[in-house]
C-alpha atoms as a PDB file:
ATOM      1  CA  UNK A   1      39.242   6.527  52.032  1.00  0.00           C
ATOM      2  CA  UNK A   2      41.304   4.319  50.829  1.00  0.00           C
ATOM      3  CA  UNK A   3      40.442   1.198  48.474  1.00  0.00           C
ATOM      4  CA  UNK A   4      39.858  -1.301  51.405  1.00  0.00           C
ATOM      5  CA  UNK A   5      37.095  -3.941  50.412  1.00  0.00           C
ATOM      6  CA  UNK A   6      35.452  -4.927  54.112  1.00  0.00           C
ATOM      7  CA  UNK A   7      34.679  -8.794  54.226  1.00  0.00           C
ATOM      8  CA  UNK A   8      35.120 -11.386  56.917  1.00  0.00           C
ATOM      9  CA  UNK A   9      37.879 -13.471  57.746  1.00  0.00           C
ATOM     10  CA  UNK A  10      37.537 -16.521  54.654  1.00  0.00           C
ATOM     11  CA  UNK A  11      38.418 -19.178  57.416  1.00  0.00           C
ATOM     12  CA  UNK A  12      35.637 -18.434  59.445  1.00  0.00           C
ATOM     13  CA  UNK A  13      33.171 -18.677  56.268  1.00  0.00           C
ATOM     14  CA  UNK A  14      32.266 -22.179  56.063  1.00  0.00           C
ATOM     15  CA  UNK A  15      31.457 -22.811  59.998  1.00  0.00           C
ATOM     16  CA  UNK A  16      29.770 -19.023  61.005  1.00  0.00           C
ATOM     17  CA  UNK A  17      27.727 -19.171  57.502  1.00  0.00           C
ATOM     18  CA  UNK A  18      24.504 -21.435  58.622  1.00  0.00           C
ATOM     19  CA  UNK A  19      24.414 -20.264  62.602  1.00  0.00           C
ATOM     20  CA  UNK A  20      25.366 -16.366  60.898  1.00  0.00           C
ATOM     21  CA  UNK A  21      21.691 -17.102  58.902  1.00  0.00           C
ATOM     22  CA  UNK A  22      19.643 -18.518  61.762  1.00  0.00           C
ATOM     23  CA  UNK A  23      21.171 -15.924  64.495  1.00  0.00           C
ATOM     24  CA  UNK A  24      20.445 -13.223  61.450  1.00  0.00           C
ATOM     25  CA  UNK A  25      16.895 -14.850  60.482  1.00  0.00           C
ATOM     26  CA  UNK A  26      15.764 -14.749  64.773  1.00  0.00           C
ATOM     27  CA  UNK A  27      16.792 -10.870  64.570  1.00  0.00           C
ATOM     28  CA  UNK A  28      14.445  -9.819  61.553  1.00  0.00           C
ATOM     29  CA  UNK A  29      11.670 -12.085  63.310  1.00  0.00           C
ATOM     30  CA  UNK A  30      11.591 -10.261  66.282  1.00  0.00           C
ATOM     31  CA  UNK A  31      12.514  -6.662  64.730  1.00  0.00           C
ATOM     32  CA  UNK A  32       9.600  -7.403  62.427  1.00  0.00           C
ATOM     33  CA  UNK A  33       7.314  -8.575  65.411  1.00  0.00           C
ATOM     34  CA  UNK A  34       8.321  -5.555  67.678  1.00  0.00           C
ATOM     35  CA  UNK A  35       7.226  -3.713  64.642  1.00  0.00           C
ATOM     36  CA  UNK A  36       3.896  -4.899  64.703  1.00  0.00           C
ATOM     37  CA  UNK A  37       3.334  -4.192  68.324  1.00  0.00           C
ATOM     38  CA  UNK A  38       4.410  -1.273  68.122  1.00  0.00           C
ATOM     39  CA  UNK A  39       1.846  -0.769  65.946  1.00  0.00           C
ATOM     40  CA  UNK A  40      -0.829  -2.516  66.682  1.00  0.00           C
ATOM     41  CA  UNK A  41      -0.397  -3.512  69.959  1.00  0.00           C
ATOM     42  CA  UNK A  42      -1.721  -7.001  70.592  1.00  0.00           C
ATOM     43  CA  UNK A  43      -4.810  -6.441  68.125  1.00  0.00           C
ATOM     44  CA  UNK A  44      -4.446  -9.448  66.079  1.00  0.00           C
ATOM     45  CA  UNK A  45      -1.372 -11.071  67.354  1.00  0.00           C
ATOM     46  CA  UNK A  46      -1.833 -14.272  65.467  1.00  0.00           C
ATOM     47  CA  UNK A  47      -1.749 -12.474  62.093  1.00  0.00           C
ATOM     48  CA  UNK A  48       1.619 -10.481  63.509  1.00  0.00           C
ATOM     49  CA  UNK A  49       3.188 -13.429  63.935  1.00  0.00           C
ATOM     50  CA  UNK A  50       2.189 -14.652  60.742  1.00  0.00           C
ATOM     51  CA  UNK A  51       3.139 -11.947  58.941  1.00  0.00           C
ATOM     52  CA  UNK A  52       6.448 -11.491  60.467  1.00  0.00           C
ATOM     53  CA  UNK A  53       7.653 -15.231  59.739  1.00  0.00           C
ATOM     54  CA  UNK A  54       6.449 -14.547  55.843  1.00  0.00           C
ATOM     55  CA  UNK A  55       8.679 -11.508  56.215  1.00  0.00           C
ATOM     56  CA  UNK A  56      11.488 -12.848  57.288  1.00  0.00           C
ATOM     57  CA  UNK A  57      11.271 -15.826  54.972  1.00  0.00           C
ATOM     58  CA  UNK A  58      11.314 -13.577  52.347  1.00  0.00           C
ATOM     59  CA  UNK A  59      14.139 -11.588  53.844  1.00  0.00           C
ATOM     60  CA  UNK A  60      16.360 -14.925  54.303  1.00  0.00           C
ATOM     61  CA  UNK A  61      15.627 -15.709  50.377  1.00  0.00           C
ATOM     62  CA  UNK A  62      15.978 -12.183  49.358  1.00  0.00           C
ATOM     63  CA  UNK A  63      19.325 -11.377  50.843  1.00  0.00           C
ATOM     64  CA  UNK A  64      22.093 -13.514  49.330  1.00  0.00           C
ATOM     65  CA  UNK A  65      25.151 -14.297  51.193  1.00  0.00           C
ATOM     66  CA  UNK A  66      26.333 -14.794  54.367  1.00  0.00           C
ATOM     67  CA  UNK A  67      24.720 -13.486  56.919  1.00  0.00           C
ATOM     68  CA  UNK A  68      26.115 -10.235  58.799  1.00  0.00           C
ATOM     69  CA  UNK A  69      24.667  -9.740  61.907  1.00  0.00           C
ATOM     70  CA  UNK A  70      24.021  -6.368  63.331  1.00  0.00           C
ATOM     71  CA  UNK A  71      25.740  -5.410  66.114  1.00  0.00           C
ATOM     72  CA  UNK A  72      22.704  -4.202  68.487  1.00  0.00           C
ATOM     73  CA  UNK A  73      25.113  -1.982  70.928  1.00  0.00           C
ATOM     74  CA  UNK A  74      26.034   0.656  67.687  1.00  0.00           C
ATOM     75  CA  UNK A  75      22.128   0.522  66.837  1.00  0.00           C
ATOM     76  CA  UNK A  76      21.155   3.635  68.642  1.00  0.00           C
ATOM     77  CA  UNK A  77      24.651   5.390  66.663  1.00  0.00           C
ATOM     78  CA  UNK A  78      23.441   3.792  63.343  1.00  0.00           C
ATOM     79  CA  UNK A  79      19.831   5.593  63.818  1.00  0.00           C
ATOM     80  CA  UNK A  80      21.199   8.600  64.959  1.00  0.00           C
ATOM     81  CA  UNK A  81      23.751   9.042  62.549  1.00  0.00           C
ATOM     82  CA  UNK A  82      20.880   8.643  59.749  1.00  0.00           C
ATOM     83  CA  UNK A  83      18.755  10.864  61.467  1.00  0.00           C
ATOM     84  CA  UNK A  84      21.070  14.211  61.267  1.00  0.00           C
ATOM     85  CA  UNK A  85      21.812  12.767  57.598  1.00  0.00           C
ATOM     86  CA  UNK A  86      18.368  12.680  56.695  1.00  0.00           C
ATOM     87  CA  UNK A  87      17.599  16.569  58.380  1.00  0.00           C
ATOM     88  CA  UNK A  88      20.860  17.783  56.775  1.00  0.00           C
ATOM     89  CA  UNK A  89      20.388  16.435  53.453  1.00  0.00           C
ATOM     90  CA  UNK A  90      17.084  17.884  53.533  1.00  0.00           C
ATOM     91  CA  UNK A  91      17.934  21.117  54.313  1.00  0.00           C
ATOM     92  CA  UNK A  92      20.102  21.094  51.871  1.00  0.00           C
ATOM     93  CA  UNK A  93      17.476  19.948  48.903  1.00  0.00           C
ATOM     94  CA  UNK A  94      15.443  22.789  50.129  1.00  0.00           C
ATOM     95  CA  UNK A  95      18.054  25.393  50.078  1.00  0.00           C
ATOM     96  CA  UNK A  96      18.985  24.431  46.298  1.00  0.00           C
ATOM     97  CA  UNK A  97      15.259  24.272  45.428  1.00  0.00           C
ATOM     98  CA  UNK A  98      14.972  27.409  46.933  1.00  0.00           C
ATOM     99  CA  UNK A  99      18.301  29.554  46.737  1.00  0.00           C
ATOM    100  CA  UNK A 100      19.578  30.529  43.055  1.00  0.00           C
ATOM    101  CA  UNK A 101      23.119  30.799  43.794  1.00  0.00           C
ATOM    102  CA  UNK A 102      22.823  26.828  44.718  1.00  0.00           C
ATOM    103  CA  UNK A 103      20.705  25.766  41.773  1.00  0.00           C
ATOM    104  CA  UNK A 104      20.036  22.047  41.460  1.00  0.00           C
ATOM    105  CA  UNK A 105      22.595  20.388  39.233  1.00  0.00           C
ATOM    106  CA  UNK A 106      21.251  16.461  39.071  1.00  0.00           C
ATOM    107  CA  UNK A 107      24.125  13.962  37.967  1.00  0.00           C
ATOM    108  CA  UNK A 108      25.230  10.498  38.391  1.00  0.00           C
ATOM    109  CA  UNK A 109      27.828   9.875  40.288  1.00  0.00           C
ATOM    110  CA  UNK A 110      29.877   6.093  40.583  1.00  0.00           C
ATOM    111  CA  UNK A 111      30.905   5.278  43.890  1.00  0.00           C
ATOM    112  CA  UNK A 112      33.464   2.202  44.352  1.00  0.00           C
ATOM    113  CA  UNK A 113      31.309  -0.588  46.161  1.00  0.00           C
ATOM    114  CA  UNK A 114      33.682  -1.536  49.438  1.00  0.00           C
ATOM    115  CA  UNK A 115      31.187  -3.271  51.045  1.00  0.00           C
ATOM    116  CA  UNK A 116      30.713  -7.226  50.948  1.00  0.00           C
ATOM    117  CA  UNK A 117      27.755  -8.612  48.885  1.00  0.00           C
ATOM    118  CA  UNK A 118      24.581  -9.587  51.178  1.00  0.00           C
ATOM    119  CA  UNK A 119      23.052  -7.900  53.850  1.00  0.00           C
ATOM    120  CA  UNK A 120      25.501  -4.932  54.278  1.00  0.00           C
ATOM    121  CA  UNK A 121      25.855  -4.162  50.582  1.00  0.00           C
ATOM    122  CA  UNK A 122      22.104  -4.329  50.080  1.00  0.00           C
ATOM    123  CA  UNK A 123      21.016  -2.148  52.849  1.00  0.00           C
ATOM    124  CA  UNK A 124      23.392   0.300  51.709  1.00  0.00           C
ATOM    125  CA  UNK A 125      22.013   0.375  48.255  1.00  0.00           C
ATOM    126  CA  UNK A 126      18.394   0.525  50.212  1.00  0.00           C
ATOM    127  CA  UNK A 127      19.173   3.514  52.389  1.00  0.00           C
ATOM    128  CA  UNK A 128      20.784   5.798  49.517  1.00  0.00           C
ATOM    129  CA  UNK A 129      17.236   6.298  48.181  1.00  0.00           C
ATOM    130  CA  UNK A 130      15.978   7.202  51.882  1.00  0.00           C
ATOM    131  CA  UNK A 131      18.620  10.037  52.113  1.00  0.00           C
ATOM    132  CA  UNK A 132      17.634  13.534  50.646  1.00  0.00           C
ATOM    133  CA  UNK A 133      19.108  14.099  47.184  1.00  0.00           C
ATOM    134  CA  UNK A 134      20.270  10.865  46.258  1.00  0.00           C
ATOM    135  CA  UNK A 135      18.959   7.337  44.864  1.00  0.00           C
ATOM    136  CA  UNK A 136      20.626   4.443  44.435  1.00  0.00           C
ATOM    137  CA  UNK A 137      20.493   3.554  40.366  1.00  0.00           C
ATOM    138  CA  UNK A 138      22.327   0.590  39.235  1.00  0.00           C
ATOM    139  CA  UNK A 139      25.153  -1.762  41.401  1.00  0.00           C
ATOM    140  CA  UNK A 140      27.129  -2.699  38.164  1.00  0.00           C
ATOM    141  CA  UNK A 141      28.531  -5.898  39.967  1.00  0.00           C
ATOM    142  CA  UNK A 142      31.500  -6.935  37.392  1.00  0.00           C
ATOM    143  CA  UNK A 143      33.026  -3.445  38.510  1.00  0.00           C
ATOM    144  CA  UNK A 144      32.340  -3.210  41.753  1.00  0.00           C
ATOM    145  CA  UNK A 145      30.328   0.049  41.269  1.00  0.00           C
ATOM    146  CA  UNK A 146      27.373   1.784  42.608  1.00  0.00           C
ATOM    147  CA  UNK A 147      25.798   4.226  40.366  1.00  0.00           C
ATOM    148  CA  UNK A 148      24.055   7.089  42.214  1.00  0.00           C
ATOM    149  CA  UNK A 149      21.703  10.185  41.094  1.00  0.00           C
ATOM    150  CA  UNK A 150      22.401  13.107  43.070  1.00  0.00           C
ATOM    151  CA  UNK A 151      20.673  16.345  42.790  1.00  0.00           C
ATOM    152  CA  UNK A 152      24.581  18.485  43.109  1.00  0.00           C
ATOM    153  CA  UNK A 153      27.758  17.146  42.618  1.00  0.00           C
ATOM    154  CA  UNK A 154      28.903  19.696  44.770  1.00  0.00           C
ATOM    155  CA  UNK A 155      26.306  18.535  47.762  1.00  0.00           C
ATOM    156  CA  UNK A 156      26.990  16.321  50.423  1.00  0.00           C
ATOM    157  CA  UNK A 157      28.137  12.795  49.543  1.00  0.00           C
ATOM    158  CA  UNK A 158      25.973  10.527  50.485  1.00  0.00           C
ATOM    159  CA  UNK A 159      27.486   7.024  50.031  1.00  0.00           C
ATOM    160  CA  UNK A 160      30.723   7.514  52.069  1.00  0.00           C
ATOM    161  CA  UNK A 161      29.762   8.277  55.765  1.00  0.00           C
ATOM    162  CA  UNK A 162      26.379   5.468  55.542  1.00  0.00           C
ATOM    163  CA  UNK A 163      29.088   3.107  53.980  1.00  0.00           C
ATOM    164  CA  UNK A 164      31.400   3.751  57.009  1.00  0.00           C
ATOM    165  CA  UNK A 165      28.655   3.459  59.254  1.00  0.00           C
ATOM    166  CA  UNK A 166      27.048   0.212  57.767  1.00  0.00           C
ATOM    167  CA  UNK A 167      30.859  -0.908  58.560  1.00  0.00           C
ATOM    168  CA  UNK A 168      30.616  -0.133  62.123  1.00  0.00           C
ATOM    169  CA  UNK A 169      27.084  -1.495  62.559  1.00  0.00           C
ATOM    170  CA  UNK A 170      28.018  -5.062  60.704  1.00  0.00           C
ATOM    171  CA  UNK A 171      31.791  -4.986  62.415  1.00  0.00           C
ATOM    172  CA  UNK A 172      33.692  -5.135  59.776  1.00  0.00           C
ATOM    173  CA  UNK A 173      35.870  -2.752  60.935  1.00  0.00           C
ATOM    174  CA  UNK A 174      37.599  -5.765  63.057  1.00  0.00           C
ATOM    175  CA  UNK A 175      35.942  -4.348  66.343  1.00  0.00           C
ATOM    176  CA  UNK A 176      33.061  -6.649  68.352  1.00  0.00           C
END
């Protein structure tokens, strides 16, 4: 892949920025919501609610930038895609834990950060650590680098394909 750095067109930046927030804020509300229902059902609704407006306070101030909405049509993809990841990768921890002709072989690896800072950047940094055989360690920001533990250099990468997918998902790749 080549060196491409995925951001938004700059002219649309000043005007999308605010409604981008509010339209991003509504999402996590109701994704947090669902959440609770799904889980509790209606059993203390009140508190839900409650709880998912402190959570998506705390989401607004956590995640800096401008807001990238998700683009709910490549959801299903998105999960999917990190689904097989998650069963490959850990088939693959349990074969090198397991096999010796694949020992473990833990190193860090830098990965050139493509993604824009904000939402996209940060759940990629997020999901590393949920994928088998890798964590997210340090973003050194003046180099636009992502420092990553893996258990193999010679495993699966994991930063690439949920990079190119985070693309998709946010549409940075230019496509609604």
């Amino acid at each position: 892949m080549s060196e491409q750095r995925y951001s938004r067109n700059a002219a649309d930046a000043p005007s999308v920025h605010a409604a981008g927030r509010l339209r991003w804020g509504v999402m996590l509300f109701a994704g947090l919501l669902v959440t609770w229902l799904a889980l509790y059902g209606l059993q203390s609704l009140g508190f839900g609610v409650a709880a998912a407006a402190l959570g998506t306070m705390a989401g607004l101030l956590a995640a800096p930038g401008e807001a990238y909405p998700v683009r709910l049509r490549r959801l299903p993809g998105f999960v999917l895609f990190f689904l097989r990841e998650s069963v490959r990768g850990g088939m693959d921890v349990a074969v090198r834990a397991l096999h010796p002709r694949r020992p473990l072989a833990p190193a860090f690896v830098e990965h050139p950060l493509r993604l824009p800072a904000g939402q996209p950047r940060t759940l990629l940094v997020g999901l590393i650590g949920l994928l088998p055989g890798s964590m997210s360690v340090e973003v050194d920001e003046a180099r636009q680098v992502l420092l990553v533990h893996v258990l193999a250099v010679d495993g699966p990468d994991p930063v690439a394909p949920l990079e190119r997918q985070l693309v998709r998902l946010f549409g940075l790749d230019g496509r609604a």
